[in-house]
Protein backbone atom coordinates (compact mmCIF):
# COMPACT_ATOMS: atom_id res chain seq x y z
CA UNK A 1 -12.22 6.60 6.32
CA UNK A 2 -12.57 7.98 2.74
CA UNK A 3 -9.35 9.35 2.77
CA UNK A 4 -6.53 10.18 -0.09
CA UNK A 5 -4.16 7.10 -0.57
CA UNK A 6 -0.31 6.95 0.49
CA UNK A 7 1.54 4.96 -1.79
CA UNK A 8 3.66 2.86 0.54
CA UNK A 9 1.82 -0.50 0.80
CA UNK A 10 1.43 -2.24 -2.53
CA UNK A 11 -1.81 -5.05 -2.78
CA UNK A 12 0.24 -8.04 -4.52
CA UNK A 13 -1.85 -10.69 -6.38
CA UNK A 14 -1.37 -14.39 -5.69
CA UNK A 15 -0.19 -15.57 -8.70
CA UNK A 16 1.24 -18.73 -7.22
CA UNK A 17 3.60 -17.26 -5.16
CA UNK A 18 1.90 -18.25 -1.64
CA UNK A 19 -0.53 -20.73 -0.64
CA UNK A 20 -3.47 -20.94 -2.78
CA UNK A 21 -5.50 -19.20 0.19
CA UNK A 22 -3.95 -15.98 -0.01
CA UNK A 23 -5.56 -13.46 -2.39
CA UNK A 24 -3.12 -10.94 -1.59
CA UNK A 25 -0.22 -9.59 0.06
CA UNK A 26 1.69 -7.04 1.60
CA UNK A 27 4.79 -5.86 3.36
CA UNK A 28 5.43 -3.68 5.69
CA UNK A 29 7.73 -2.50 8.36
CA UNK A 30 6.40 -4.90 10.78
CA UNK A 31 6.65 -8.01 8.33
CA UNK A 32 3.79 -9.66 6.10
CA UNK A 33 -0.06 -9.40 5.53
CA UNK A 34 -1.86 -11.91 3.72
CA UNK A 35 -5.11 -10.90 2.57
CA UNK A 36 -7.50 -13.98 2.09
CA UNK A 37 -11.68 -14.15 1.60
CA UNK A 38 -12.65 -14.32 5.32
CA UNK A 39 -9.80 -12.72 7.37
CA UNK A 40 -6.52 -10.82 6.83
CA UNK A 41 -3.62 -12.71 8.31
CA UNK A 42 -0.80 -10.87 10.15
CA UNK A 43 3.03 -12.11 10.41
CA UNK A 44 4.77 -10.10 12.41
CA UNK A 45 8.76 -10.10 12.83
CA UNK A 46 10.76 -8.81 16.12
CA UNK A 47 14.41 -8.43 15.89
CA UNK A 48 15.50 -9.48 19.25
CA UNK A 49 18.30 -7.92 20.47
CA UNK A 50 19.04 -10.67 23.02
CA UNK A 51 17.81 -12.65 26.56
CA UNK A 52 17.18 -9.05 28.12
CA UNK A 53 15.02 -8.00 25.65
CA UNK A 54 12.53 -10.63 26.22
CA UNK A 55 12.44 -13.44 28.72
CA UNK A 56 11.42 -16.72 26.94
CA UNK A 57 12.66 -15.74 23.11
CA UNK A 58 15.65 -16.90 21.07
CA UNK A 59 18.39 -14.19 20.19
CA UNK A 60 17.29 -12.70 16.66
CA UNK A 61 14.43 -12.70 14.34
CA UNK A 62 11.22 -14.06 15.71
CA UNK A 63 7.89 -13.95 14.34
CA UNK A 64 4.18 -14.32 15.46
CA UNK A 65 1.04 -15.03 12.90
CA UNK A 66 -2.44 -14.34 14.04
CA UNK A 67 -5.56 -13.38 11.80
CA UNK A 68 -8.30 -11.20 11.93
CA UNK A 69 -11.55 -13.33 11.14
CA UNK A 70 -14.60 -11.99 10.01
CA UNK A 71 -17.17 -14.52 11.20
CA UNK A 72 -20.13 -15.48 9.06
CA UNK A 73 -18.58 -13.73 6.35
CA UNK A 74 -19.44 -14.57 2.66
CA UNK A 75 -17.02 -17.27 1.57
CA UNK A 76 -16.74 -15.68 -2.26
CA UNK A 77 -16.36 -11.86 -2.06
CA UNK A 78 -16.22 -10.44 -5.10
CA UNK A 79 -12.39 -8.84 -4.81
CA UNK A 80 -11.86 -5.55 -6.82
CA UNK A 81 -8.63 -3.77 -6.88
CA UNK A 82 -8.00 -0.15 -8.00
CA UNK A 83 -5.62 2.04 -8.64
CA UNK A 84 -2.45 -0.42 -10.94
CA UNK A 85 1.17 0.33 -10.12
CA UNK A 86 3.14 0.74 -12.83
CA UNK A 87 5.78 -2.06 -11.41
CA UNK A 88 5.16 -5.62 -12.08
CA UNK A 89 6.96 -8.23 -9.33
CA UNK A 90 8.63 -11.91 -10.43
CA UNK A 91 8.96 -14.79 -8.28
CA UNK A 92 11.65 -17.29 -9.60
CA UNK A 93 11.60 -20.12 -6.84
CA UNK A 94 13.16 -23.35 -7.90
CA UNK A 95 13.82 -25.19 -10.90
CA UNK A 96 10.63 -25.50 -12.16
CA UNK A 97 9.32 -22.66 -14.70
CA UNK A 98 5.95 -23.69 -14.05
CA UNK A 99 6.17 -22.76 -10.69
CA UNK A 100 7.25 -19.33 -11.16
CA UNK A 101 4.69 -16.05 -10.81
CA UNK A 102 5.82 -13.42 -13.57
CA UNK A 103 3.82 -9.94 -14.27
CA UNK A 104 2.79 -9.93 -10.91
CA UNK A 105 0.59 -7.06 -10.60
CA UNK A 106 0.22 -4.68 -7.01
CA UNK A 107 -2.45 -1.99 -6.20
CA UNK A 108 -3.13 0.96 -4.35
CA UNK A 109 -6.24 -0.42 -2.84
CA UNK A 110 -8.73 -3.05 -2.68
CA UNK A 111 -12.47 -3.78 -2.16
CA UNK A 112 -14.04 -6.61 -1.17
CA UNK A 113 -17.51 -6.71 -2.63
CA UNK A 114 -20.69 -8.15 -0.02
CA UNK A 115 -18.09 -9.37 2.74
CA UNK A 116 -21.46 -9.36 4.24
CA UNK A 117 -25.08 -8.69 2.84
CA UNK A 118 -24.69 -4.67 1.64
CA UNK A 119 -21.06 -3.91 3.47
CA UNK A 120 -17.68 -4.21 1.37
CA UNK A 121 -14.53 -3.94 3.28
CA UNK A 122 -11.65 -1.20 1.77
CA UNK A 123 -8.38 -1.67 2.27
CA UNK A 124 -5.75 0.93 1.83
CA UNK A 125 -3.27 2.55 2.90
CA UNK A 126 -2.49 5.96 4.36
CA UNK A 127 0.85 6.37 5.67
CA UNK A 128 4.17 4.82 6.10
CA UNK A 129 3.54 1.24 6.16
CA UNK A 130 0.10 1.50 7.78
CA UNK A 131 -2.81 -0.29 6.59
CA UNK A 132 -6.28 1.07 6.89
CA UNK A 133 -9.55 -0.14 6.64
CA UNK A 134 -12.86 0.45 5.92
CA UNK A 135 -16.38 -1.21 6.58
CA UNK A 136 -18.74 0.47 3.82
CA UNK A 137 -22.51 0.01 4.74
CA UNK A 138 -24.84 0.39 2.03
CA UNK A 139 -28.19 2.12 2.72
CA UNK A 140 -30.10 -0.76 4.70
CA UNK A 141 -27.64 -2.85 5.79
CA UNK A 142 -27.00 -3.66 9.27
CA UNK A 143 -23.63 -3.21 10.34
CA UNK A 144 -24.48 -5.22 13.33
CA UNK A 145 -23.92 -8.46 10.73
CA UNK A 146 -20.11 -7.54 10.95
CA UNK A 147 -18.45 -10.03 13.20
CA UNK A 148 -14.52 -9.82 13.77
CA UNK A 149 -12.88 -12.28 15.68
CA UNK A 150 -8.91 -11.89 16.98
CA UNK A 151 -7.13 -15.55 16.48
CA UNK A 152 -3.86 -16.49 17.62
CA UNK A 153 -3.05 -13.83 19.54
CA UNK A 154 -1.83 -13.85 23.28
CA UNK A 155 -4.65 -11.77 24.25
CA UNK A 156 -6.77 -8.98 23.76
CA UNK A 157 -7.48 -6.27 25.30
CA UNK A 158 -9.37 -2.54 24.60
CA UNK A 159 -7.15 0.63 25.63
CA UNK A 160 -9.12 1.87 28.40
CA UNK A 161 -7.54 5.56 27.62
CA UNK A 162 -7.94 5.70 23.33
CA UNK A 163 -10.14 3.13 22.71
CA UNK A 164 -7.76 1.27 20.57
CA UNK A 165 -7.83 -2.71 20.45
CA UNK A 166 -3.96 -4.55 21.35
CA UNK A 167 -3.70 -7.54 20.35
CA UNK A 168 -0.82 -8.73 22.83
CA UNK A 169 2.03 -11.27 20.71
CA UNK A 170 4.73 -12.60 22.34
CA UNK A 171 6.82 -9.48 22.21
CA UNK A 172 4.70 -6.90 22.61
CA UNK A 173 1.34 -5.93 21.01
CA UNK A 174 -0.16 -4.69 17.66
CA UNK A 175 -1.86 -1.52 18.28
CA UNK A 176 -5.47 -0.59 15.66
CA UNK A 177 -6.80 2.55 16.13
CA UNK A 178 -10.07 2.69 17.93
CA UNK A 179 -13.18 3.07 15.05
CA UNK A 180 -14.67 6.15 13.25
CA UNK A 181 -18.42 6.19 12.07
CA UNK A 182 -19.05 8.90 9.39
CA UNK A 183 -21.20 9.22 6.72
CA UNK A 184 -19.95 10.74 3.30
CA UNK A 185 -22.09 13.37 2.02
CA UNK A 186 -22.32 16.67 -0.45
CA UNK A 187 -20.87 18.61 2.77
CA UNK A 188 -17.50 15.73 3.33
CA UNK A 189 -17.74 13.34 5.75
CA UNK A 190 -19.95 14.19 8.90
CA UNK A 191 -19.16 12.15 12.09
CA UNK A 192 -21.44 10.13 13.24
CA UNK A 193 -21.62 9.36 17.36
């Protein structure tokens, strides 16, 4: 959706600071979002609050990583933020100056140009820690060509009652909200079934 930002999660640029992959990142309540060319990647931290609160887990922080592939996606999307906070980040890690990331720049949102021929994917956010997304389809293009793929994950599964997709961790699942087609015109956005 089209909808006015929140400005709770900040887009930080890689400047050396993670694996060369990541183009992006992101915290939020839940832990850490990497954003990279062909799939955001998810860690996710529990606080266990000991054996009783899950069977097979150690007592305290745990943490599960799984991604959200877009198959057949174009390998070089061109990436373009919006919106510059004011606040720069540094990340001093080590000895070695050269190693460091200084002026590290975050952003309300971000686009990623031709993800797939004529559809960008928006990312935003719109509330406390919550990240939304958007696929924008561009007059002609076939949204059909938008493949994503859950990886890492325990299971999946689609809420029978909402329509929303869990992807099941090890302590519990991750919870997207079932998908809205609309069409933005002079009148706002008019649903589409």
């Amino acid at each position: 959706a089209l909808k006015k930002n929140a400005e709770t999660i900040q887009f930080i640029e890689n400047k050396g600071q993670w694996a060369p992959e990541v183009l992006y990142g992101f915290s939020t309540e839940a832990g850490q979002v990497y954003v990279q060319r062909d799939r955001l990647v998810f860690e996710i931290v529990h606080q266990s609050k000991g054996p009783e609160d899950a069977e097979d887990m150690d007592v305290g922080r745990v943490s599960h990583t799984f991604s959200m592939v877009f198959d057949g996606a174009n390998a070089k999307p061109t990436i373009q933020p919006a919106e510059a906070f004011v606040t720069t980040y540094n990340y001093f890690r080590g000895e070695d100056a050269s190693k460091w990331a200084t002026d590290v720049r975050a952003f309300k949102e971000l686009t990623l140009s031709e993800v797939y021929p004529g559809i960008a994917l928006r990312l935003y956010s719109e509330g406390k820690s919550t990240l939304e997304y958007d696929w924008l389809v561009a007059p002609g293009a076939d949204f059909g060509d938008v493949r994503m793929r859950i990886e890492d994950a325990n299971s999946v599964s689609v809420n029978t009652k909402n329509g929303s997709l869990d992807v099941n961790l090890r302590f519990g699942p991750v919870t997207f909200s079932p998908p809205h087609a609309y069409q933005v015109t002079d009148k706002g956005n008019e649903v589409i079934p």
